[in-house]
Protein backbone atom coordinates (compact mmCIF):
# COMPACT_ATOMS: atom_id res chain seq x y z
CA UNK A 1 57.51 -6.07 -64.54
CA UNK A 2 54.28 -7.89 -65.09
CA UNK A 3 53.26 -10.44 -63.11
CA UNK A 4 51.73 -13.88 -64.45
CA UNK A 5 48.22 -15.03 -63.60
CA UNK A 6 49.72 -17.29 -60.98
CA UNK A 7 51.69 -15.28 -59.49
CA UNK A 8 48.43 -12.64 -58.91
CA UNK A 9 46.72 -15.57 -57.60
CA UNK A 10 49.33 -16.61 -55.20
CA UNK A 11 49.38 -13.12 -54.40
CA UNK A 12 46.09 -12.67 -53.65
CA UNK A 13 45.63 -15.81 -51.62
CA UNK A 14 48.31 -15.06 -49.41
CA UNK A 15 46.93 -11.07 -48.88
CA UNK A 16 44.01 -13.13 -47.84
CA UNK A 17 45.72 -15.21 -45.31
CA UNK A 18 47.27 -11.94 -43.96
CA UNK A 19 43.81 -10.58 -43.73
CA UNK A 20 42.18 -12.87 -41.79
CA UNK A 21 45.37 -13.40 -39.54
CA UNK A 22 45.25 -9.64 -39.28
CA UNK A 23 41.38 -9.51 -38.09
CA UNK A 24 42.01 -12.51 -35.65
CA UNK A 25 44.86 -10.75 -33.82
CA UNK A 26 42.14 -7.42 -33.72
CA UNK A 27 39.90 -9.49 -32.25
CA UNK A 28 42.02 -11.00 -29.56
CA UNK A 29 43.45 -6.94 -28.66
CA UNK A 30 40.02 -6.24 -28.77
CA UNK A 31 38.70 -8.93 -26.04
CA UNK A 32 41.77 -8.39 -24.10
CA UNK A 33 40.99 -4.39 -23.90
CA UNK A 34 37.14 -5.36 -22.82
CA UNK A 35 38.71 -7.52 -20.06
CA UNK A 36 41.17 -5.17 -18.62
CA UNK A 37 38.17 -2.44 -18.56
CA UNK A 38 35.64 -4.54 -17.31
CA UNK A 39 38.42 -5.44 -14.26
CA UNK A 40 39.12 -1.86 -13.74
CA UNK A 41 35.44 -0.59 -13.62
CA UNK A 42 34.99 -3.82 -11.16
CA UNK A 43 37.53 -2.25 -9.22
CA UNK A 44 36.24 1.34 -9.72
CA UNK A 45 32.98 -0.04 -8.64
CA UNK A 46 34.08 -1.67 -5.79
CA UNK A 47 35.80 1.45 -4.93
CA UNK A 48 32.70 3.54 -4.82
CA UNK A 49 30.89 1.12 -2.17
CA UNK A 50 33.54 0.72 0.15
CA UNK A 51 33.23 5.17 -0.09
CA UNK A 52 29.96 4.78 0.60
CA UNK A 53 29.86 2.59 3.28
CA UNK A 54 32.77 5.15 4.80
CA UNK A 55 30.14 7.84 4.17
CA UNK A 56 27.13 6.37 5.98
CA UNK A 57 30.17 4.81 9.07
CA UNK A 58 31.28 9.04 9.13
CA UNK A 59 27.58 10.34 9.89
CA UNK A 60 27.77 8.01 12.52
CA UNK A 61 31.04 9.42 14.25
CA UNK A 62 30.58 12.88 13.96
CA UNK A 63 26.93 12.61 15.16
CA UNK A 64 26.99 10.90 18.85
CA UNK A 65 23.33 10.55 19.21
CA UNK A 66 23.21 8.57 16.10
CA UNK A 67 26.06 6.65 16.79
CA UNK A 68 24.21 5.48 19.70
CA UNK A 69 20.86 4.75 17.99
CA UNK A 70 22.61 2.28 15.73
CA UNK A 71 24.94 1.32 18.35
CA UNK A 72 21.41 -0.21 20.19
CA UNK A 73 20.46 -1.72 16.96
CA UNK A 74 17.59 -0.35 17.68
CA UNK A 75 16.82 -1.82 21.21
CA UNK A 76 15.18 0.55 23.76
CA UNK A 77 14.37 3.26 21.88
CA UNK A 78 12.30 5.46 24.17
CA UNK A 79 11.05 8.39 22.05
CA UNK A 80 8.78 8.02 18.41
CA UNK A 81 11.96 10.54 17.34
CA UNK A 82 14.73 7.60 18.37
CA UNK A 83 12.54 5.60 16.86
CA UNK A 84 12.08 7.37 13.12
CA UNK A 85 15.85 8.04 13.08
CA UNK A 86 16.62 4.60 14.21
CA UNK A 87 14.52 3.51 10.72
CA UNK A 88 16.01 6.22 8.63
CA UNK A 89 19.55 4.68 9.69
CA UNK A 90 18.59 1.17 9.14
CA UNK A 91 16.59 2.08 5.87
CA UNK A 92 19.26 3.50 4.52
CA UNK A 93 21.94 1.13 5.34
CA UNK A 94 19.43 -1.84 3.61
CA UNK A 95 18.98 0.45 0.74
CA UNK A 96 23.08 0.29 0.19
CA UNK A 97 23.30 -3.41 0.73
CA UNK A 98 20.34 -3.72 -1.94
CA UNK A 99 22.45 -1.81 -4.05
CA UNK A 100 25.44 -3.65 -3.27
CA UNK A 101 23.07 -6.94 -3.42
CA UNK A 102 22.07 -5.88 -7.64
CA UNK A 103 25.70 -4.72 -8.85
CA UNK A 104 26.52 -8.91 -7.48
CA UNK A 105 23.65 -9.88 -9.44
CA UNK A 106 24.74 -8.42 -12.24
CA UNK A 107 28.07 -9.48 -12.36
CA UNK A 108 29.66 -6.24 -11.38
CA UNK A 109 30.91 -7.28 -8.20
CA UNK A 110 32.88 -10.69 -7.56
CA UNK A 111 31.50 -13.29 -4.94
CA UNK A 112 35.25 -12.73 -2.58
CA UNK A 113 34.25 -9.22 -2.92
CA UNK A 114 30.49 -9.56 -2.05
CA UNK A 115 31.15 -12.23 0.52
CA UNK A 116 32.15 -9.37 3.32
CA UNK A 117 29.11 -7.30 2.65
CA UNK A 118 26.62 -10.53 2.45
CA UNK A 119 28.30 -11.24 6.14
CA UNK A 120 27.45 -7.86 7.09
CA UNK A 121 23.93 -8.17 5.42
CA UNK A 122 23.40 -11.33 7.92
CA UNK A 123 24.82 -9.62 11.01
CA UNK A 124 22.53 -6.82 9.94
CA UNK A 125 19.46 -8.65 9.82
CA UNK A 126 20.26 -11.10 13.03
CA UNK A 127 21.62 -8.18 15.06
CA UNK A 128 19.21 -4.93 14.35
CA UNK A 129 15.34 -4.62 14.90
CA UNK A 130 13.69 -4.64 11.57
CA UNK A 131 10.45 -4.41 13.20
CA UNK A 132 11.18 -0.34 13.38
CA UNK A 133 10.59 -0.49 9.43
CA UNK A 134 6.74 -0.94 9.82
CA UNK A 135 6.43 -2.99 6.80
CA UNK A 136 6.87 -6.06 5.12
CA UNK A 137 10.43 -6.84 3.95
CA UNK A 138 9.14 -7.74 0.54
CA UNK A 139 6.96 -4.70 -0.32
CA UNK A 140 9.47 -2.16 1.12
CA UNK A 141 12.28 -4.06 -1.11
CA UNK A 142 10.74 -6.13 -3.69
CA UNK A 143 12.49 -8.71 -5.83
CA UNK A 144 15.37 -10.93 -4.93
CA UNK A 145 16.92 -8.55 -2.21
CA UNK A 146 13.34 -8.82 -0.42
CA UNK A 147 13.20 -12.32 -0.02
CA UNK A 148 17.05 -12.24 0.76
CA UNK A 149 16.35 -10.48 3.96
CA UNK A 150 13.63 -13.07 4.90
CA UNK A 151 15.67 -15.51 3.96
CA UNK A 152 18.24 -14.25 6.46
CA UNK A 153 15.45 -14.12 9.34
CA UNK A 154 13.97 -10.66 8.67
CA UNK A 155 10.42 -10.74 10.02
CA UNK A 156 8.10 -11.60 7.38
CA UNK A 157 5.41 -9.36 9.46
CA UNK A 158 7.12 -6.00 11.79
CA UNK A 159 5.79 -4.05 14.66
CA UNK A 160 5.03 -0.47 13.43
């Protein structure tokens, strides 16, 4: 059978159509793939901090005496030793929220998701003497999370 000119071209313009209806429907499987990874590693993500916050809350437990230093939030610490584990605790618990603070930033993590850490940022900085850190809030974290903290009432100046 041999097809006529017209025909080929009829042909041709509809394998073209098909084409570019084929590359359209790629395209939509393709963002709708992105967005169903990008929600899981959100939720991956989100995962990981709430196991790290479980981390830091089981040191805590299992270890009475520092259960107690952050317990005082760092009130009436008598010894230089309550006081440099007092500042390891609370160092380390402003280093996760400055982690937490970035992967919001970023994108990575939601504002209903970030919303109960911010609240436990604030109750952080009220609550707990930042004064044990010895430095200034900016230069020990600088950037955005730094002036969040001041923001929140960290002192701008501490008490070594």
């Amino acid at each position: 059978m041999i097809l006529s000119d017209a025909r080929l071209n009829r042909l041709s313009a509809l394998s073209s159509v098909v084409q570019g209806i084929v590359v359209v429907v790629a395209v939509f499987v393709g963002l709708y793939q992105w967005k169903v990874q990008n929600d899981l590693a959100r939720a991956q993500n989100f995962q990981n901090i709430a196991q790290q916050a479980a981390a830091f809350n089981t040191v805590l437990l299992e270890n009475g005496e520092l259960l107690e230093l952050w317990s005082s939030e760092g009130k009436g610490l008598n010894s230089d030793t309550q006081r440099r584990k007092y500042r390891e605790l609370l160092v380390q618990w402003l280093v996760f929220h400055e982690n937490v603070y970035h992967q919001h930033q970023r994108g990575w993590l939601d504002d209903e998701a970030y919303g109960g850490w911010q609240r436990d940022l604030e109750y952080t900085v009220q609550h707990h003497d930042l004064r044990v850190i010895g430095s200034n809030a900016v230069d020990l974290f600088p950037g955005g999370f730094g002036q969040l903290l001041e923001q929140l009432g960290g002192p701008r100046r501490t008490a070594g």
